[in-house]
N, C-alpha and C. Protein backbone atom coordinates (compact mmCIF):
# COMPACT_ATOMS: atom_id res chain seq x y z
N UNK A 1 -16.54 7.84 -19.41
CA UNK A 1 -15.78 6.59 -19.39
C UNK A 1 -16.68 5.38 -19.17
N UNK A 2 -17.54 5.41 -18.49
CA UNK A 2 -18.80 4.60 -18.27
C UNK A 2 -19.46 4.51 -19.20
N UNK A 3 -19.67 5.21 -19.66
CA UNK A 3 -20.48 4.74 -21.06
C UNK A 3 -19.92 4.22 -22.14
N UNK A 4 -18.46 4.26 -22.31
CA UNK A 4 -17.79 3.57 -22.99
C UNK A 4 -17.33 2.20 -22.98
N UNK A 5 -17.23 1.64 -21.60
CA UNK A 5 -17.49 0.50 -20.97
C UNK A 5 -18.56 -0.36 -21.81
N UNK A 6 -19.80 -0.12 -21.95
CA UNK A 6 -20.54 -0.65 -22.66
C UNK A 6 -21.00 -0.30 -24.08
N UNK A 7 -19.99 -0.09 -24.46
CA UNK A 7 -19.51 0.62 -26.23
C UNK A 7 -20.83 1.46 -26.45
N UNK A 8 -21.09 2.89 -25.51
CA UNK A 8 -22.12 3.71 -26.23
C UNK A 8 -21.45 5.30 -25.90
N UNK A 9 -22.09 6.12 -25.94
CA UNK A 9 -21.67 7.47 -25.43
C UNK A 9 -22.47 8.00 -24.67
N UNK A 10 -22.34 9.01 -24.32
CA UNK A 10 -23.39 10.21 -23.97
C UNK A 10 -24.94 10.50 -24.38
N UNK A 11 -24.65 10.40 -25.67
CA UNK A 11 -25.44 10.35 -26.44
C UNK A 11 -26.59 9.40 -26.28
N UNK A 12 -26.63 8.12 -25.92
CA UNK A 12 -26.97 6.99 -26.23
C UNK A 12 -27.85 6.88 -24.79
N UNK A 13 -26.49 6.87 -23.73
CA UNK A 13 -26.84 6.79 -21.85
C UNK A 13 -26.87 8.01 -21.50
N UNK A 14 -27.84 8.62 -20.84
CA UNK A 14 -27.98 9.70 -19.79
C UNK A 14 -27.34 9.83 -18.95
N UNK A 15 -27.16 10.50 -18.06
CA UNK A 15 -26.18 10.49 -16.56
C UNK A 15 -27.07 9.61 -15.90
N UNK A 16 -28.24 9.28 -15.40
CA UNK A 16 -28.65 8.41 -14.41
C UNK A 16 -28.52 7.07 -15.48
N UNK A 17 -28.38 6.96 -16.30
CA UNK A 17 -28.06 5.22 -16.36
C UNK A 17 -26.54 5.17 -16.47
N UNK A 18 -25.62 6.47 -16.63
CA UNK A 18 -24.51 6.23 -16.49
C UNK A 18 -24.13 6.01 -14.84
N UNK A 19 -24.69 6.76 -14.37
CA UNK A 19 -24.97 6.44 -12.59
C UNK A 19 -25.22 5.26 -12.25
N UNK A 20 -26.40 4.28 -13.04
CA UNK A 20 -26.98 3.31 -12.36
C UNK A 20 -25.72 2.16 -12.71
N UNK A 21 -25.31 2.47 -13.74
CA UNK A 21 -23.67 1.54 -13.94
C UNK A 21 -22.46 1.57 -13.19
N UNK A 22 -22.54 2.80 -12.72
CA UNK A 22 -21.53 3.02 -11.24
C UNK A 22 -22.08 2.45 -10.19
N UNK A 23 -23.50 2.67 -9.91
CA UNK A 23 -23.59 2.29 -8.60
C UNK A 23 -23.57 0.94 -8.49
N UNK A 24 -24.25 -0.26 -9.36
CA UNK A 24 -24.38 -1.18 -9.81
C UNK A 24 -22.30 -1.88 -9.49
N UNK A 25 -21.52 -1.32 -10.04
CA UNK A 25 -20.23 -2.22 -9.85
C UNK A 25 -19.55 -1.28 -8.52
N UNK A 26 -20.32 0.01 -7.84
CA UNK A 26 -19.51 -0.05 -6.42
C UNK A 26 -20.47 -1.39 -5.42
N UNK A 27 -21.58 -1.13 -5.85
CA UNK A 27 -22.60 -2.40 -5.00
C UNK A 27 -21.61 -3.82 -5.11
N UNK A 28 -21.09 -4.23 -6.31
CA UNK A 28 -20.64 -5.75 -6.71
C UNK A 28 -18.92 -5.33 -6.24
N UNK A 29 -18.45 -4.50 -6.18
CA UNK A 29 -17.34 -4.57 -5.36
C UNK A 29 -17.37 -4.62 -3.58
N UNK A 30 -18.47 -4.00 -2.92
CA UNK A 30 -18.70 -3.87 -1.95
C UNK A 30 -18.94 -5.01 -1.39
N UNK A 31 -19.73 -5.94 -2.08
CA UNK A 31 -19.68 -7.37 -1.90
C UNK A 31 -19.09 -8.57 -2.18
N UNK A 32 -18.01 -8.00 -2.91
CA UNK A 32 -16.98 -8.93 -3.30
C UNK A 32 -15.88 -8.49 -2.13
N UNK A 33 -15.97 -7.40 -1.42
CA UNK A 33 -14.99 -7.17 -0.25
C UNK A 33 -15.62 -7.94 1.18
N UNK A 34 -16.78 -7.39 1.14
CA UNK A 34 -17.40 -8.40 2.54
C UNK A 34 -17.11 -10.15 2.78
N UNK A 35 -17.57 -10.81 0.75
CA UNK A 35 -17.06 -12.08 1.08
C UNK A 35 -15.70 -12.56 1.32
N UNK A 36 -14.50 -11.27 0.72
CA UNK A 36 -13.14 -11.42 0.99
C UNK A 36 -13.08 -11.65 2.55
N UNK A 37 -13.86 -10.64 3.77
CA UNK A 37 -13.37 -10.13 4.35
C UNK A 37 -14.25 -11.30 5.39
N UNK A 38 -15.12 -11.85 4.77
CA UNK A 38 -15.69 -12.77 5.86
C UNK A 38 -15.06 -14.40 5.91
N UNK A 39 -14.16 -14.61 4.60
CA UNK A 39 -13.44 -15.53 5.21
C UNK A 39 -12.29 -15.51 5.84
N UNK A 40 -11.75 -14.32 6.20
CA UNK A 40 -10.76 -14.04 7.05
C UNK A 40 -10.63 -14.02 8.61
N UNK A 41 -12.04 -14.31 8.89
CA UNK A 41 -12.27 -13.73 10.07
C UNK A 41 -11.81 -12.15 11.10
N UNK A 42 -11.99 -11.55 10.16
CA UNK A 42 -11.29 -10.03 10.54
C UNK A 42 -11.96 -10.00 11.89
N UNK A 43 -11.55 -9.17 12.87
CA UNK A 43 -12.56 -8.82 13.91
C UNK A 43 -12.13 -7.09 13.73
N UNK A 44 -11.71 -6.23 13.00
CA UNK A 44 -11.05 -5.17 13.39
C UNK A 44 -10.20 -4.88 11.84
N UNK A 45 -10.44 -3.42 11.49
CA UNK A 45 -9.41 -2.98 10.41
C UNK A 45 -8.92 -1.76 10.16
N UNK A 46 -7.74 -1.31 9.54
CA UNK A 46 -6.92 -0.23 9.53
C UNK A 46 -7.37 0.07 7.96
N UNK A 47 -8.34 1.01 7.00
CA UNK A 47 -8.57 1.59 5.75
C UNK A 47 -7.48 2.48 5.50
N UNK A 48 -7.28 2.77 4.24
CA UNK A 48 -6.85 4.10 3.71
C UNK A 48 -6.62 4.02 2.24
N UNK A 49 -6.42 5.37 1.67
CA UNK A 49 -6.12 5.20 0.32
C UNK A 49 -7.69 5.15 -0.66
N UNK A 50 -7.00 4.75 -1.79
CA UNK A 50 -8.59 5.26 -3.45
C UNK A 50 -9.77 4.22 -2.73
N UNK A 51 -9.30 3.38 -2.17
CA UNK A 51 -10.61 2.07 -2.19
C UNK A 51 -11.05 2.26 -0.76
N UNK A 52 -10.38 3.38 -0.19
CA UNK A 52 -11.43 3.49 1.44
C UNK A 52 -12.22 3.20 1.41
N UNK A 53 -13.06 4.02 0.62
CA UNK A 53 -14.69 4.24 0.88
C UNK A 53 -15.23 2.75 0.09
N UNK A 54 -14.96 1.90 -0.55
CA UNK A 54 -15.66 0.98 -0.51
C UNK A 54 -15.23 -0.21 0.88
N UNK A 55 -14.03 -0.25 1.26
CA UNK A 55 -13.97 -0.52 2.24
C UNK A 55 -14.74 -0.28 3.56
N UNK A 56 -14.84 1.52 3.83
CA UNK A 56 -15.76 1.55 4.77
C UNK A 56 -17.04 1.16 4.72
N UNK A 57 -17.87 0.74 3.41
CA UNK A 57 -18.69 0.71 3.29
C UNK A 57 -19.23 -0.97 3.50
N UNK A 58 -18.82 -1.87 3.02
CA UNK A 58 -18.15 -3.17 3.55
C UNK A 58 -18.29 -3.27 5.02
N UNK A 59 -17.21 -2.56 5.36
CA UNK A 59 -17.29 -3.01 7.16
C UNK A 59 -17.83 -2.46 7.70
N UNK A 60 -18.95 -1.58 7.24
CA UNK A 60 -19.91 -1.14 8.12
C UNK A 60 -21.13 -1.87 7.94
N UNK A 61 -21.00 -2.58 6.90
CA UNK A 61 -22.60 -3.16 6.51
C UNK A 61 -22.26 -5.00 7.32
N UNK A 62 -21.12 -5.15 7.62
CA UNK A 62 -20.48 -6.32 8.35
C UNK A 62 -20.56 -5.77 10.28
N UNK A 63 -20.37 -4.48 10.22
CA UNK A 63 -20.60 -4.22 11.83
C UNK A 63 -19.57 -4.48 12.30
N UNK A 64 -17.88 -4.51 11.49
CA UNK A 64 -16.98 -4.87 12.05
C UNK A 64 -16.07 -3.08 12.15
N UNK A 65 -15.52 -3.01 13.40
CA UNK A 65 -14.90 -1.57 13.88
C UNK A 65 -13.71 -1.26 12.91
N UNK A 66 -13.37 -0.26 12.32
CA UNK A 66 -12.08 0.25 11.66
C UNK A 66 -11.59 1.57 12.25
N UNK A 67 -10.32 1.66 11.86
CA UNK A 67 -10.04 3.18 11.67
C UNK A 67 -9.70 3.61 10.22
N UNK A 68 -9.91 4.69 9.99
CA UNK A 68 -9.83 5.13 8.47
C UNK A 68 -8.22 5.75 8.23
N UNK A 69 -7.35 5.72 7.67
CA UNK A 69 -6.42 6.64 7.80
C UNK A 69 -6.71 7.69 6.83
N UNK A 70 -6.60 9.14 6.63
CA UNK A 70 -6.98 10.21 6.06
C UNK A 70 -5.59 11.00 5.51
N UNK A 71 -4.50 10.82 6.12
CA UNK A 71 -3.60 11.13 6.06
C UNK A 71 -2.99 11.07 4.10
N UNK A 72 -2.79 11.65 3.56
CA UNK A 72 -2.24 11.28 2.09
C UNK A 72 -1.09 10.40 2.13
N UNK A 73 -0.13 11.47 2.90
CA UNK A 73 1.23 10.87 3.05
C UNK A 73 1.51 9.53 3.64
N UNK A 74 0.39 8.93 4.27
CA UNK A 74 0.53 7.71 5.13
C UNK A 74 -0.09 6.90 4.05
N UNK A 75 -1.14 7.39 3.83
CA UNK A 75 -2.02 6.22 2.92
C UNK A 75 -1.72 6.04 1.66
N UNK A 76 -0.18 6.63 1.37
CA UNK A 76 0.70 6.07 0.08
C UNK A 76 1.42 5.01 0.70
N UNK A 77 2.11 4.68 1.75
CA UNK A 77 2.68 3.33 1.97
C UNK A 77 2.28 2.56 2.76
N UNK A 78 0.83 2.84 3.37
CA UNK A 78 0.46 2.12 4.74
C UNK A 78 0.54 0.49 3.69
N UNK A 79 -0.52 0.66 2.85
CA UNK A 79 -0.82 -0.60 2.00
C UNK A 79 0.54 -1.76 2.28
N UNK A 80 1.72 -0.81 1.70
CA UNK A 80 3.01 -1.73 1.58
C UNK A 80 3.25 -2.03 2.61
N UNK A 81 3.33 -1.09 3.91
CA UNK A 81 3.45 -1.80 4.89
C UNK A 81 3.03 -2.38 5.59
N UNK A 82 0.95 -2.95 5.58
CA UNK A 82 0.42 -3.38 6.19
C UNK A 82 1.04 -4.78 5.15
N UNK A 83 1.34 -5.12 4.14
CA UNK A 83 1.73 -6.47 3.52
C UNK A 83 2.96 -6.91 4.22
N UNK A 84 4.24 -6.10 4.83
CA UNK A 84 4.93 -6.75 4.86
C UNK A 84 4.82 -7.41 6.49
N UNK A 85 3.67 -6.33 7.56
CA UNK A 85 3.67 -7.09 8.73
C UNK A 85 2.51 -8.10 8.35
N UNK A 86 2.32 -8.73 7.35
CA UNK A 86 1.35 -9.98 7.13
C UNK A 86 2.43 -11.25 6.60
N UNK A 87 3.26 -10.73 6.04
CA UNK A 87 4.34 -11.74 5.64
C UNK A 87 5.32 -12.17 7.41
N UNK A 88 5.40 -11.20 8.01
CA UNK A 88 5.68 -11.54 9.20
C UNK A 88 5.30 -12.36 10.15
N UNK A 89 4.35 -12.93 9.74
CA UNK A 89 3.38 -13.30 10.75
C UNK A 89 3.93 -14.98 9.96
């Protein structure tokens, strides 16, 4: 799928430059979460769900404390419900 991204195949990209294209946009998401997360002033966060791990990766390179949720069943609606106690506020 990565290699299709940049209209080639298999053929064309190896696995390590298909790699270096993954790692390359988890790096530019990872830092597009830190600058999200540094104008918020977070001091503290609740993860879970597909984008954990760039999340954890984010607030660890920020030095700010989380908990991860691991749970499946939780980390299908935590999302919705961490939005609606933000609308609460």
């Amino acid at each position: 799928r990565i290699a299709r991204l940049v209209c080639c195949d298999l053929d064309e990209l190896g696995p390590d430059e298909v790699r270096e294209i993954a790692l390359q946009a988890q790096r530019r998401q990872v830092d597009d979460l830190k600058a999200a997360i540094g104008k918020t002033g977070l001091k503290r966060a609740v993860i879970c769900g597909l984008g954990a791990f760039l999340a954890r990766d984010a607030l660890v390179e920020l030095e700010l404390p989380f908990t991860e949720i691991r749970d499946e069943r939780i980390s299908r609606a935590y999302p919705a419900y961490a939005v609606a106690c933000l609308r609460e506020l």
